[in-house]
Protein backbone atom coordinates (compact mmCIF):
# COMPACT_ATOMS: atom_id res chain seq x y z
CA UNK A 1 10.36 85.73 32.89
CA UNK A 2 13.35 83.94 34.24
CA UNK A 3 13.28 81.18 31.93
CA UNK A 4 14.01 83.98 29.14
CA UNK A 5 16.61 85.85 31.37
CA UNK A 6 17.90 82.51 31.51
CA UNK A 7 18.00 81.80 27.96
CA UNK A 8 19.67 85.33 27.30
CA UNK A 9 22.13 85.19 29.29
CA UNK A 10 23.36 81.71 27.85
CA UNK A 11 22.64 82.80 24.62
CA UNK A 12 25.36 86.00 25.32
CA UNK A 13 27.71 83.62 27.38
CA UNK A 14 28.25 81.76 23.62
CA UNK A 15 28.46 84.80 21.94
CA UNK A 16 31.27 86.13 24.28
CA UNK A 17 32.89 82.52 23.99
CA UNK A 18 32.81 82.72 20.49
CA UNK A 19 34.22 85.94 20.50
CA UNK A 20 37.23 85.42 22.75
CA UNK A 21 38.03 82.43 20.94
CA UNK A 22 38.06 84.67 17.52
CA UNK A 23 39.83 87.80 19.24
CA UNK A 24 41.80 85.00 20.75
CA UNK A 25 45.62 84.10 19.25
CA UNK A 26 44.40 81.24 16.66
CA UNK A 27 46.51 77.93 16.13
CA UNK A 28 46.67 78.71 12.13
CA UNK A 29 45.61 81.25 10.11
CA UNK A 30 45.12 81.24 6.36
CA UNK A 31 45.52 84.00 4.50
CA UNK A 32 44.15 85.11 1.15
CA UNK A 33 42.85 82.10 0.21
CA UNK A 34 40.52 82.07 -2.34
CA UNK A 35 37.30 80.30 -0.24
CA UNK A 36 34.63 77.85 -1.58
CA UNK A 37 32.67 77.33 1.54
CA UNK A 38 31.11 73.81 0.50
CA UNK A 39 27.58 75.23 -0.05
CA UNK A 40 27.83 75.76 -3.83
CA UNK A 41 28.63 79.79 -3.56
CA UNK A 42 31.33 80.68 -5.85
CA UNK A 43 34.54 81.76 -3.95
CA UNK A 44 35.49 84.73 -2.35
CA UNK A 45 38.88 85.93 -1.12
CA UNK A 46 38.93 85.59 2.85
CA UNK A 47 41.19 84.71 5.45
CA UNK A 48 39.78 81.50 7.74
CA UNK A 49 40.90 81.10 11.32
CA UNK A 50 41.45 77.55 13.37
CA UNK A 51 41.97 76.99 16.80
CA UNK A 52 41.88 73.62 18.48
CA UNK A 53 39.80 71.81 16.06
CA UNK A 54 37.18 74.33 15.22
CA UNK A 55 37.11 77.00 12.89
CA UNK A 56 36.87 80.04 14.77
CA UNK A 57 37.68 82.84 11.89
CA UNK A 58 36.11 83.36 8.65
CA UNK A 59 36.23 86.31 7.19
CA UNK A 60 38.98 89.23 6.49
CA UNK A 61 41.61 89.56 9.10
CA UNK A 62 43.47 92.85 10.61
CA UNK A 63 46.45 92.82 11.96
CA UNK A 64 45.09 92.16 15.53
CA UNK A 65 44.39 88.84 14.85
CA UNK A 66 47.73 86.60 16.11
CA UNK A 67 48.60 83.14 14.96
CA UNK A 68 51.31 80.91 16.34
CA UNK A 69 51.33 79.55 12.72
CA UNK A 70 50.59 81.22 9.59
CA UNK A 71 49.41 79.95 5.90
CA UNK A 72 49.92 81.79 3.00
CA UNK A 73 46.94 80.61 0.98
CA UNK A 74 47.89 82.86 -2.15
CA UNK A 75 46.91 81.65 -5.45
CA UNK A 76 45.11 78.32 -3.48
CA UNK A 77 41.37 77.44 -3.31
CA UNK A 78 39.88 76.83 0.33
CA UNK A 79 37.77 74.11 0.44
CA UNK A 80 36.00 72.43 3.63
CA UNK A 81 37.62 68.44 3.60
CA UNK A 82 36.05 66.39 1.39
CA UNK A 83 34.14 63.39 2.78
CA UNK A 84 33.54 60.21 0.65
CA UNK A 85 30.49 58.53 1.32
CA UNK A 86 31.78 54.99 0.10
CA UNK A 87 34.98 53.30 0.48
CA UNK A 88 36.63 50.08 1.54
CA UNK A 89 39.74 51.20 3.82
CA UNK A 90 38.46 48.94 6.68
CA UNK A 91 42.12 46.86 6.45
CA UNK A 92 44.31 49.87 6.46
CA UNK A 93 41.91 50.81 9.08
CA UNK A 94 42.62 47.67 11.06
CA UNK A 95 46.34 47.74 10.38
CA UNK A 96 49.09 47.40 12.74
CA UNK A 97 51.25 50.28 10.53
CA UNK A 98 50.75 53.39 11.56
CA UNK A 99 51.25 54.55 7.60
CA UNK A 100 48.30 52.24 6.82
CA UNK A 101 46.05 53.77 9.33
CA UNK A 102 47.06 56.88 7.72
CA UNK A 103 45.47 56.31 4.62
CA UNK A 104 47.78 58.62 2.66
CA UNK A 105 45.90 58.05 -0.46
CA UNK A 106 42.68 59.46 0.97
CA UNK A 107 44.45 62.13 2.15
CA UNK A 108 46.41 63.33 -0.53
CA UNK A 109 43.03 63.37 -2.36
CA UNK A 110 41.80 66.30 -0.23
CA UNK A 111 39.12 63.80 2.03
CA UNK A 112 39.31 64.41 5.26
CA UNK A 113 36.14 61.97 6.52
CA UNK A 114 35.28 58.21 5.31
CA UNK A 115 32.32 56.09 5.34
CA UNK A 116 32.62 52.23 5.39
CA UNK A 117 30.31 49.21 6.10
CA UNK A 118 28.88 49.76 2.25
CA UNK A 119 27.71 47.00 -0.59
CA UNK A 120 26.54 45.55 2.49
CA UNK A 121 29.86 44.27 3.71
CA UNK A 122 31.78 45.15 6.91
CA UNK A 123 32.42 45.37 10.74
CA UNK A 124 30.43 44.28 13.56
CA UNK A 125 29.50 45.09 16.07
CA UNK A 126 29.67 48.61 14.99
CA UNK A 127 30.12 49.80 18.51
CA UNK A 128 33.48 48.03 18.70
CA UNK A 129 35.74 48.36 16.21
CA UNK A 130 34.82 52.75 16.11
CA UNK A 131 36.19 52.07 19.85
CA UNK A 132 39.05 50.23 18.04
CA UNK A 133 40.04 52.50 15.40
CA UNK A 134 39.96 55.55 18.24
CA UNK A 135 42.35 53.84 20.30
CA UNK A 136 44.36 52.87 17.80
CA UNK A 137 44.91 55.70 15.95
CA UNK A 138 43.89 56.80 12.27
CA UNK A 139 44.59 59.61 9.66
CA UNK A 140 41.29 60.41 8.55
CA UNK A 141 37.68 61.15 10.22
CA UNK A 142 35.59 57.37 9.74
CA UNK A 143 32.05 56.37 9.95
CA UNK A 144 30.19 53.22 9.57
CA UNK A 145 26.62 51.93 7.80
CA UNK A 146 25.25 48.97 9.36
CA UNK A 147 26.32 46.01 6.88
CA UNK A 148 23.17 44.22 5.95
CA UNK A 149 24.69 41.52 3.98
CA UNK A 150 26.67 40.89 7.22
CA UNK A 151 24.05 41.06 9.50
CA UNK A 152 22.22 38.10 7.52
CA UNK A 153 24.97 35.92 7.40
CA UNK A 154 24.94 36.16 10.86
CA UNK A 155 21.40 34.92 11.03
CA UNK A 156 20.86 32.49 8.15
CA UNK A 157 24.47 32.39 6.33
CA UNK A 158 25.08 32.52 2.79
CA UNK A 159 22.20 30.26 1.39
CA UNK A 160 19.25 31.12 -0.54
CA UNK A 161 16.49 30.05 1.98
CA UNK A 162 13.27 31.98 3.44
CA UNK A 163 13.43 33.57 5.75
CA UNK A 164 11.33 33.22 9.04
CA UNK A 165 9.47 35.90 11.31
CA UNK A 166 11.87 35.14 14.38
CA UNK A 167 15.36 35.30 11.89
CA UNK A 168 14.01 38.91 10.73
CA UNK A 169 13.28 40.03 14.44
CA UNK A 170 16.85 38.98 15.06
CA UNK A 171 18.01 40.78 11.96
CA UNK A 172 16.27 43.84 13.51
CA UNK A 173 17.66 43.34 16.60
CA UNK A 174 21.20 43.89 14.79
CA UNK A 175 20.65 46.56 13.18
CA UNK A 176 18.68 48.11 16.18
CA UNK A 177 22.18 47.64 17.88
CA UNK A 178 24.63 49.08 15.43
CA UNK A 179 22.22 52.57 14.57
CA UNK A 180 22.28 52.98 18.46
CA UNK A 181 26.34 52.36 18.73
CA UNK A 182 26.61 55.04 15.96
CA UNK A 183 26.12 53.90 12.91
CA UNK A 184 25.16 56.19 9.86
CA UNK A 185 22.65 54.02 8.60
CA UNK A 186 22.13 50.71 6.78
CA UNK A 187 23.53 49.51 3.58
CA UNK A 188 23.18 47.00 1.28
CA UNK A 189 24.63 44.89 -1.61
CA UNK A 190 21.95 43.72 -2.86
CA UNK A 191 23.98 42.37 -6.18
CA UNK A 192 26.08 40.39 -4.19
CA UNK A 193 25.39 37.29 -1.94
CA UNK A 194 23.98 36.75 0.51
CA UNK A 195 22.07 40.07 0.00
CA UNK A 196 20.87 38.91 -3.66
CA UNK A 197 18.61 36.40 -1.49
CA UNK A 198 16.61 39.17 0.94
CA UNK A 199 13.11 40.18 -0.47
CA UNK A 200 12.13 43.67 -0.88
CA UNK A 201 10.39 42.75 2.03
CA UNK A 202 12.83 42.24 4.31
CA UNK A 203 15.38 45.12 3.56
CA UNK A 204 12.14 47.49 4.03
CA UNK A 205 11.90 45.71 7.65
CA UNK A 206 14.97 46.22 8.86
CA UNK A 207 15.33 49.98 7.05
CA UNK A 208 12.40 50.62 8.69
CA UNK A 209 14.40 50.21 12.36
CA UNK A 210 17.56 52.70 10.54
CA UNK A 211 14.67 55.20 9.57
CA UNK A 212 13.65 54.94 13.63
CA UNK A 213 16.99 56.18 14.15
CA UNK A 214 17.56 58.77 12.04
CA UNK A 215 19.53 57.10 9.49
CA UNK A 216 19.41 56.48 5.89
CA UNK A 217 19.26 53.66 3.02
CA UNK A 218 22.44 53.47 1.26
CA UNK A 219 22.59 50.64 -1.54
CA UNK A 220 24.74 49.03 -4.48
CA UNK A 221 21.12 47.86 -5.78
CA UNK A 222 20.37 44.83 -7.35
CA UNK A 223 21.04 45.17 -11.22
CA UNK A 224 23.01 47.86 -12.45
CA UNK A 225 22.52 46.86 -16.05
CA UNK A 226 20.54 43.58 -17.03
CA UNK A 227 21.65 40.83 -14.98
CA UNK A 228 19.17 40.05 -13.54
CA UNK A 229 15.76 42.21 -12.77
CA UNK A 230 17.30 45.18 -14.93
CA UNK A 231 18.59 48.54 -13.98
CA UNK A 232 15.22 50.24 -14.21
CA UNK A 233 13.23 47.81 -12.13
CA UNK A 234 16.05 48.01 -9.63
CA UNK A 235 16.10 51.80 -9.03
CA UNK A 236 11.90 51.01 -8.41
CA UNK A 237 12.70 48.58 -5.85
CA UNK A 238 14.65 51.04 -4.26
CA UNK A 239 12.09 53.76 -4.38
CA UNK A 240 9.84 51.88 -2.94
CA UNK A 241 12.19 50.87 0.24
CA UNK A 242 12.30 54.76 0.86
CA UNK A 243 8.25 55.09 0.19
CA UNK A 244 7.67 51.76 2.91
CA UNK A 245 10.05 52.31 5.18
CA UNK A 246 9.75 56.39 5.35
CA UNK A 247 13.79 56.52 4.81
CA UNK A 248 16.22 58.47 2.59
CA UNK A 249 17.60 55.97 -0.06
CA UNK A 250 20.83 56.77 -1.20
CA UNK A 251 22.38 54.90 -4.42
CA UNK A 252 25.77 53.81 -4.27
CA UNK A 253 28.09 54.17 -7.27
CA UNK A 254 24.95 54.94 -9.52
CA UNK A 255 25.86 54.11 -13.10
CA UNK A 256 23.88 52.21 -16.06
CA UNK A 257 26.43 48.99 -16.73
CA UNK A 258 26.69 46.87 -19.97
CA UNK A 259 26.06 48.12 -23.74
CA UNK A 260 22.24 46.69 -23.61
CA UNK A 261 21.50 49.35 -20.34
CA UNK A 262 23.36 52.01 -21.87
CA UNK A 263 21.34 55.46 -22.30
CA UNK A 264 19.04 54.21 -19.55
CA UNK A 265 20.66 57.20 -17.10
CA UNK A 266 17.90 59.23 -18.90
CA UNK A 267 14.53 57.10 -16.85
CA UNK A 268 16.59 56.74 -14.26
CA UNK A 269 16.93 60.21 -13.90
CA UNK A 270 13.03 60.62 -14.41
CA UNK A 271 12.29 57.90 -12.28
CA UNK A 272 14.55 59.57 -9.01
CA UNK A 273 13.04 62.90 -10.00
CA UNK A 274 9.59 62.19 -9.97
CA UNK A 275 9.61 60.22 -6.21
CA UNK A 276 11.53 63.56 -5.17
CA UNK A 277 8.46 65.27 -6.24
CA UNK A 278 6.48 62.41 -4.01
CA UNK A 279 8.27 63.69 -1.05
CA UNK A 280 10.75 60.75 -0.91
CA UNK A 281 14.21 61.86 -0.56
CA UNK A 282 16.61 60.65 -2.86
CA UNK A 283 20.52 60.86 -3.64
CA UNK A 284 23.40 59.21 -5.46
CA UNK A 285 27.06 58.75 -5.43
CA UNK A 286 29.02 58.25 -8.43
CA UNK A 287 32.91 57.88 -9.58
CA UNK A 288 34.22 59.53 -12.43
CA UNK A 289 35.36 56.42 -14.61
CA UNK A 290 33.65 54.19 -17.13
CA UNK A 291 35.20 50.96 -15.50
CA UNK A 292 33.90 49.34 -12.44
CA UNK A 293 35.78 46.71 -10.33
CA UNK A 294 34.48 43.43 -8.33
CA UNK A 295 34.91 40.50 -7.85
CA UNK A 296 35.78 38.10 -10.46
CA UNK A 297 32.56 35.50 -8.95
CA UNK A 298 29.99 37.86 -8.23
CA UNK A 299 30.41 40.20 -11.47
CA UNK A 300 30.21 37.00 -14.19
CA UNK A 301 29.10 33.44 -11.76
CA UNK A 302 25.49 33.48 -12.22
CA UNK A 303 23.70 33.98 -8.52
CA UNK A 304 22.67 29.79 -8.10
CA UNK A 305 26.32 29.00 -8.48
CA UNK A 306 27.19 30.89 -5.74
CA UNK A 307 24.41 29.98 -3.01
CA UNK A 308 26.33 28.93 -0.27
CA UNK A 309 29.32 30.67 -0.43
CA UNK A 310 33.00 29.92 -1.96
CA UNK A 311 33.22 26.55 -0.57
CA UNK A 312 29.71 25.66 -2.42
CA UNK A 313 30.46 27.46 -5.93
CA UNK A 314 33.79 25.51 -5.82
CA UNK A 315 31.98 21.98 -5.36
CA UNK A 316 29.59 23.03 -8.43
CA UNK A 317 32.37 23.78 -10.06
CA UNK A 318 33.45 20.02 -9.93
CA UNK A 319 29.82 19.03 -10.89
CA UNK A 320 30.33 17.48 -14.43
CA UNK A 321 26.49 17.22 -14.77
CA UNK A 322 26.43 21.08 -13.80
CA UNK A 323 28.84 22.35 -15.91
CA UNK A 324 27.39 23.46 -19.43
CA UNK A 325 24.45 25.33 -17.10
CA UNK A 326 27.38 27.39 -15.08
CA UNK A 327 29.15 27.66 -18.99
CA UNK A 328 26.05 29.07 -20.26
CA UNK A 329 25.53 31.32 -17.13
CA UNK A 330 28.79 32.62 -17.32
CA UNK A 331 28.34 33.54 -20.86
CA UNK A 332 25.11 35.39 -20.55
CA UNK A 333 26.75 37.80 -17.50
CA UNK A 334 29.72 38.41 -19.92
CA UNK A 335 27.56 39.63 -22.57
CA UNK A 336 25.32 41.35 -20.25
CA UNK A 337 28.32 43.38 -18.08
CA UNK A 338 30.50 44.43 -21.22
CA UNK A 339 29.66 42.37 -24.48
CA UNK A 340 32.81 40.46 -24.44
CA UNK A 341 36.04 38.69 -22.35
CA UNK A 342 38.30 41.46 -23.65
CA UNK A 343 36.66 44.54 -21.72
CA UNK A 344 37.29 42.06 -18.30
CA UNK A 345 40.91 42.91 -17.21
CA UNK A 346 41.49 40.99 -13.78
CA UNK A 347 43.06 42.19 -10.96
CA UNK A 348 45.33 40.15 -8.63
CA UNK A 349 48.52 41.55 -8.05
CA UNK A 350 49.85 38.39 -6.22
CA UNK A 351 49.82 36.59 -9.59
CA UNK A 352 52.27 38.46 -12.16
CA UNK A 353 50.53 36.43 -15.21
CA UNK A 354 47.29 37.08 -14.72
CA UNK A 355 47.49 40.74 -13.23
CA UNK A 356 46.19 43.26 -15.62
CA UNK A 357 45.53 40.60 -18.59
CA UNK A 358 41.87 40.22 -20.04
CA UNK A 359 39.96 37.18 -19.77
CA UNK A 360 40.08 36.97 -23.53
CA UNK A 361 44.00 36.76 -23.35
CA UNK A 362 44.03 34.52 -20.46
CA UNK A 363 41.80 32.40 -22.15
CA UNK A 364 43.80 32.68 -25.66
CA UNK A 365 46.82 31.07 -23.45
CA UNK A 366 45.64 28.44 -21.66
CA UNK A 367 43.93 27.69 -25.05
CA UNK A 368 40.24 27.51 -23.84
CA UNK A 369 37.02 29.68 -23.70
CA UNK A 370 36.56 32.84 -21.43
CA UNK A 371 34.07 30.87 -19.21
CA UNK A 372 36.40 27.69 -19.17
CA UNK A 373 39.30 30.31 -17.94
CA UNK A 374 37.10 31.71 -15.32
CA UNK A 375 36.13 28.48 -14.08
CA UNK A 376 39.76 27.19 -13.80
CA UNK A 377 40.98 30.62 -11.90
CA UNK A 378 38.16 30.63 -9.53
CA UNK A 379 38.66 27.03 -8.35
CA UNK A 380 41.67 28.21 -6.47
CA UNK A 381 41.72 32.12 -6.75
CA UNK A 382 39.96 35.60 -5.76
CA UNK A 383 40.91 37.94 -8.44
CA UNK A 384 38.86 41.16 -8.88
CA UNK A 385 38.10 42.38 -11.95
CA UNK A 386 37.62 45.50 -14.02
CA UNK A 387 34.98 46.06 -16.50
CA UNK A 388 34.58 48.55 -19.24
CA UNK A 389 30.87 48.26 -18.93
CA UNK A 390 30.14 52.20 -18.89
CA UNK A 391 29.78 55.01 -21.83
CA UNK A 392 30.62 58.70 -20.73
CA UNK A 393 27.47 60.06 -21.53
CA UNK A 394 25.64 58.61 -18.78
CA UNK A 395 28.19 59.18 -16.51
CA UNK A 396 27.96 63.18 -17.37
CA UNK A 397 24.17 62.67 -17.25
CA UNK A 398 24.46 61.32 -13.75
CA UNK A 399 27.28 64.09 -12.76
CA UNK A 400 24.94 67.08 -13.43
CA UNK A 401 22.47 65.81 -11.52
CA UNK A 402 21.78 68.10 -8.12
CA UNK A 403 21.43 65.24 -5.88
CA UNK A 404 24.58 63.21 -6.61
CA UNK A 405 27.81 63.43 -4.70
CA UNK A 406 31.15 62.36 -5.09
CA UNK A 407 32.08 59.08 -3.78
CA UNK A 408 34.90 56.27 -4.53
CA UNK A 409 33.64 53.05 -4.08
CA UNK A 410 37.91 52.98 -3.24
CA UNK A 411 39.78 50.19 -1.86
CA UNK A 412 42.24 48.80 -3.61
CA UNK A 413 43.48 47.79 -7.08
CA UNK A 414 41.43 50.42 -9.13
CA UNK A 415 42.76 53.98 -10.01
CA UNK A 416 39.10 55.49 -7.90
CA UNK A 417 41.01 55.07 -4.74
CA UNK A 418 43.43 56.82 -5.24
CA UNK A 419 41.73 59.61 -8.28
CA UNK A 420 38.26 60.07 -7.45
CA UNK A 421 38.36 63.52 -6.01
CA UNK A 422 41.27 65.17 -7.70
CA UNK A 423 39.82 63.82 -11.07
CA UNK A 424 36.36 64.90 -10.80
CA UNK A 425 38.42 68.48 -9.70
CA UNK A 426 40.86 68.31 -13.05
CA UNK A 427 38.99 66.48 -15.52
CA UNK A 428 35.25 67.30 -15.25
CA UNK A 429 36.10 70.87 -14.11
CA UNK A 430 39.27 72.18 -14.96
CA UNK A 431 39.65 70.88 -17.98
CA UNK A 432 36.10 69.66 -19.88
CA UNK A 433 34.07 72.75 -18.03
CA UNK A 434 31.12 69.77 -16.70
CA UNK A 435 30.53 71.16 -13.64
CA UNK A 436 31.52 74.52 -11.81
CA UNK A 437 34.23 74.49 -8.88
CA UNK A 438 31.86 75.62 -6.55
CA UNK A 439 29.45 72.44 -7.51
CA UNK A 440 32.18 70.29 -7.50
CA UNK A 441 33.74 70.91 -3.92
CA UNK A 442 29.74 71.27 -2.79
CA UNK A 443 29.19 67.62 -4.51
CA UNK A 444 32.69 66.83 -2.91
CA UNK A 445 31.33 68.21 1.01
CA UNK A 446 28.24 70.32 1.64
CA UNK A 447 26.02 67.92 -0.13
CA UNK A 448 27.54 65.17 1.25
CA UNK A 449 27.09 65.86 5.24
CA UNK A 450 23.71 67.38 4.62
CA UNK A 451 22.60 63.84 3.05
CA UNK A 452 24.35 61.42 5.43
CA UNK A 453 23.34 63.75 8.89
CA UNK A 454 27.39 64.43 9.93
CA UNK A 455 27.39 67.30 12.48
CA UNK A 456 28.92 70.46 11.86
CA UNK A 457 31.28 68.90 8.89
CA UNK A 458 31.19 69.48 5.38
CA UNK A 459 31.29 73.53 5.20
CA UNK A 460 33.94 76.78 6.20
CA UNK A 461 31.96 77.83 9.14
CA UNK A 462 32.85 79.53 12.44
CA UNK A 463 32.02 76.51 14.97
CA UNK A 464 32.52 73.55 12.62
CA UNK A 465 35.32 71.22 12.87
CA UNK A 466 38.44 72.59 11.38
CA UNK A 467 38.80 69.68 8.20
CA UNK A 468 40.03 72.25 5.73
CA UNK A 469 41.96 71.55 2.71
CA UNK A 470 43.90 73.99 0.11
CA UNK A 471 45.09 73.16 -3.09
CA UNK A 472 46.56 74.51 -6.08
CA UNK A 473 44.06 74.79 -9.51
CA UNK A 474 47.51 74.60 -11.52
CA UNK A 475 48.65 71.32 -10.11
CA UNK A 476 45.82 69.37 -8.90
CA UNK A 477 45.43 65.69 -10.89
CA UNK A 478 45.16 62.35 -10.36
CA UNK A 479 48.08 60.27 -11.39
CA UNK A 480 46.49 57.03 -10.85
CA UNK A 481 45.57 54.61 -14.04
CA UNK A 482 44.65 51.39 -14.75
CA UNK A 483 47.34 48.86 -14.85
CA UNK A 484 49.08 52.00 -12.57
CA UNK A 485 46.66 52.16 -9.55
CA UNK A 486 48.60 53.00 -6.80
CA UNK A 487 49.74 56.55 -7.74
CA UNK A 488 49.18 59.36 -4.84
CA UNK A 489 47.32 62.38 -6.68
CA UNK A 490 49.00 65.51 -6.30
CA UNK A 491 48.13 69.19 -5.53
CA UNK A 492 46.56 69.00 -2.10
CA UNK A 493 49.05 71.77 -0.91
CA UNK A 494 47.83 71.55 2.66
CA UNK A 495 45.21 68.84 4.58
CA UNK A 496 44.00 70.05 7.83
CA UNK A 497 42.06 67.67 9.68
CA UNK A 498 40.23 68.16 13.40
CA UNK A 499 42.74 71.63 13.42
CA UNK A 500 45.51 69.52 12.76
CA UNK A 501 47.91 70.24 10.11
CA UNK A 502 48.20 66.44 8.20
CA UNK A 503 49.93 67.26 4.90
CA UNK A 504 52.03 70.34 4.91
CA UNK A 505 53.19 71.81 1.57
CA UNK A 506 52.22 68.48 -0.24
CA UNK A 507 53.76 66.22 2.19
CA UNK A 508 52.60 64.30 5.50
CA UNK A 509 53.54 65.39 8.89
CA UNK A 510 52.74 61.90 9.98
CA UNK A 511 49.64 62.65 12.22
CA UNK A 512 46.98 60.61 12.76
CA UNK A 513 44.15 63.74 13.53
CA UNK A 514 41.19 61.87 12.65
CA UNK A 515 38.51 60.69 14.84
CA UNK A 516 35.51 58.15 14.62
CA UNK A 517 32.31 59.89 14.09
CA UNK A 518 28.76 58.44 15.31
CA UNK A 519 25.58 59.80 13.84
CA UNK A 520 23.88 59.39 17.44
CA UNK A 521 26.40 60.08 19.87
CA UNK A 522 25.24 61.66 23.22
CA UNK A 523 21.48 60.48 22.37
């Protein structure tokens, strides 16, 4: 009997806090706003409430209800902030500049909340730098995945070795440690070395210590075309991480790459479907363009070359008795990722001649073959490059699908960090009728914090944190291209983030609102 006095008179305690804080004079108030929620409902015309950095009003407002500031949101659509569930901002992160750690071109897409630590590549300990990017300072909410490629080449390095029964317990032991400092989960690159070199076996192993945790299986699997084991097989392998290890896999940038793979979005499709129906939960992010971009090595240097690291593909490289095998490699990955050196445009913006240029024309200059060319830049350069490795129609395929999101894959150097959300917004809804605006902004939030587990994010909710963006149906578009990458998109009208107004009638205010986000914080 007291225990449920007890538990009644808390329960009316938050119901009278709630309620003060909505009677309350609210920090900002929007007004007529046309509201997508982040759920998938199709808008309705509300008024939405913030004070401090919760949303403490959703619905219609009388005239009781003060503000110290209000926003007109006529003519706008509400949306919660959208959070992108794969980027590369750790260096602006990490930045001295204040206007780096801003990550204006995140904002200005409408995202509010990052993850980092994918492909398998980034910080540790996790712990750490999410205490370092606090304390320093940053625009935008930012999570981390445990980095598996990182955590092996802290164990074993970048060769292609076995690996022992005491190396995976200390693998474990890494991972144990970033899930409980707050990571998201654990990703992999499983395309790129070292992480090309880890059985099935031992990714299930160590997902199987994320899973303990709560966390999920994110992945840029092994083959996204035929590179190696072939799209199809790859997508099995990581089914059957998610069946062993009892974790949600999520696929990174899913896409079918290279003419020989294309159409194959159809299996796929089948394949993710039919573990769904085996209880295994599945997901997917995807960016709306038919060109990918990595580096120049791991996208066309066949896997053996590059055992070892730089320092080891270099020395090969020097290997006369090695170099028609590393020719021939290097062909076969060329015709595999886009049929020839012309759909390869590299990416270096520290080198004027070869920014932007094909292989093909590189190689038509220095008077030599595409695999020659790529030898000779690698021996003393890092370019990225883009491929053209993709047809539309399996990127729509993918799109419609329920269970795939919105995510960049941004960093730098390719138009997706600076487009992604704004273009999926103009281009596959505004203007070519793919997907609904309600899907969109639910692919683009909702969906998103539901898969990755981020509290009380990702919807326009009384309680949830106030990450709230408005923008303008007429205007919104991404002005980034290829060639013309580092173009701001435009038509975010207003970015709140945490309750904090960041951009303010299309232009920063120069905070720096966000905060780092841990999936098991206060456990």
């Amino acid at each position: 009997m007291k225990k449920t006095l007890v538990t009644a008179c808390l329960t009316l305690l938050s119901v009278s806090f709630l309620m003060a804080q909505r009677i309350g004079k609210q920090d900002i108030l929007i007004k007529n706003a046309w509201v997508f929620d982040g759920s998938g409902k199709d808008s309705v015309q509300l008024d939405v409430g913030i004070k401090k950095d919760r949303i403490t009003f959703v619905g219609k407002a009388d005239q009781k209800l003060k503000a110290k500031k209000i926003i007109d949101g006529t003519g706008l659509y509400l949306a919660p902030g959208f959070i992108d569930p794969h980027t590369h901002h750790n260096g602006r992160l990490m930045s001295e500049k204040a206007e780096n750690r801003a990550v204006l071109r995140v904002l200005k897409q409408g995202v509010t909340t990052i993850f980092m630590g994918n492909d398998g590549s980034g910080p540790l300990p996790i712990g750490k730098t999410l205490d370092q990017w606090q304390k320093d300072g940053i625009g935008v909410n930012a999570a981390l995945f445990v980095p598996h490629g990182t955590v092996r080449a802290k164990v074993i390095g970048y060769r292609n070795i076995g690996v022992s029964d005491e190396q995976i317990g200390q693998m474990k032991e890494l991972v144990e440690q970033g899930m409980k400092e707050g990571a998201f989960g654990l990703s992999t690159g499983l395309f790129y070395t070292p992480g090309f070199f880890s059985s099935t076996d031992e990714v299930i192993e160590l997902s199987k210590v994320a899973a303990a945790y709560g966390g999920i299986y994110d992945t840029h699997q092994r083959d996204e075309g035929s590179q190696s084991v072939g799209v199809i097989n790859s997508v099995r392998e990581v089914l059957e991480i998610g069946e062993k290890a009892g974790i949600p896999v999520h696929i990174s940038h899913i896409k079918v790459s290279g003419t020989p793979s294309w159409g194959k979005s159809v299996e796929i499709v089948r394949l993710m479907e039919e573990a769904q129906q085996k209880g295994i939960k599945v997901s997917a992010n995807q960016y709306p363009y038919v060109a990918s971009r990595t580096g120049l090595g791991s996208a066309i240097v066949p896997t053996w070359v590059r055992d070892g690291g730089s320092a080891a593909m270099k020395k090969r490289f020097q290997d006369e008795t090695l170099r028609d095998s590393i020719l021939k490699g290097i062909t076969g990955l060329i015709q595999a990722r886009t049929g020839t050196a012309d759909k390869l445009f590299l990416s270096i913006p520290s080198d004027k001649f070869l920014d932007n240029k094909s292989l093909d024309e590189v190689a038509k200059a220095w008077e030599m073959s595409p695999e020659a060319a790529t030898i000779e830049i690698l021996k003393d350069k890092s370019p990225s490059v883009h491929s053209f490795s993709m047809t539309e129609d399996d990127l729509l395929n993918f799109m419609r699908q329920p269970w795939v999101m919105v995510g960049s894959d941004g960093g730098g150097g390719h138009p997706r960090a600076y487009g992604t959300f704004p273009r999926v917004l103009r281009r596959y809804v505004l203007d070519k009728n793919v997907l609904s605006m309600a899907e969109a902004i639910h692919k683009s939030s909702g969906l998103t914090a539901q898969t990755l587990n981020i509290k009380d994010r990702g919807l326009i909710k009384e309680g949830y944190f106030a990450d709230v963006v408005l923008f303008d149906p007429k205007t919104i578009v991404d002005k980034a291209e290829f060639g013309k990458a580092e173009q701001l998109a435009e038509g975010m009208e207003y970015v709140i983030v945490n309750g904090t107004l960041t951009i303010d009638r299309g232009e920063y205010t120069k905070a720096l609102a966000g905060r780092t986000l841990r999936m098991n914080e206060g456990k």
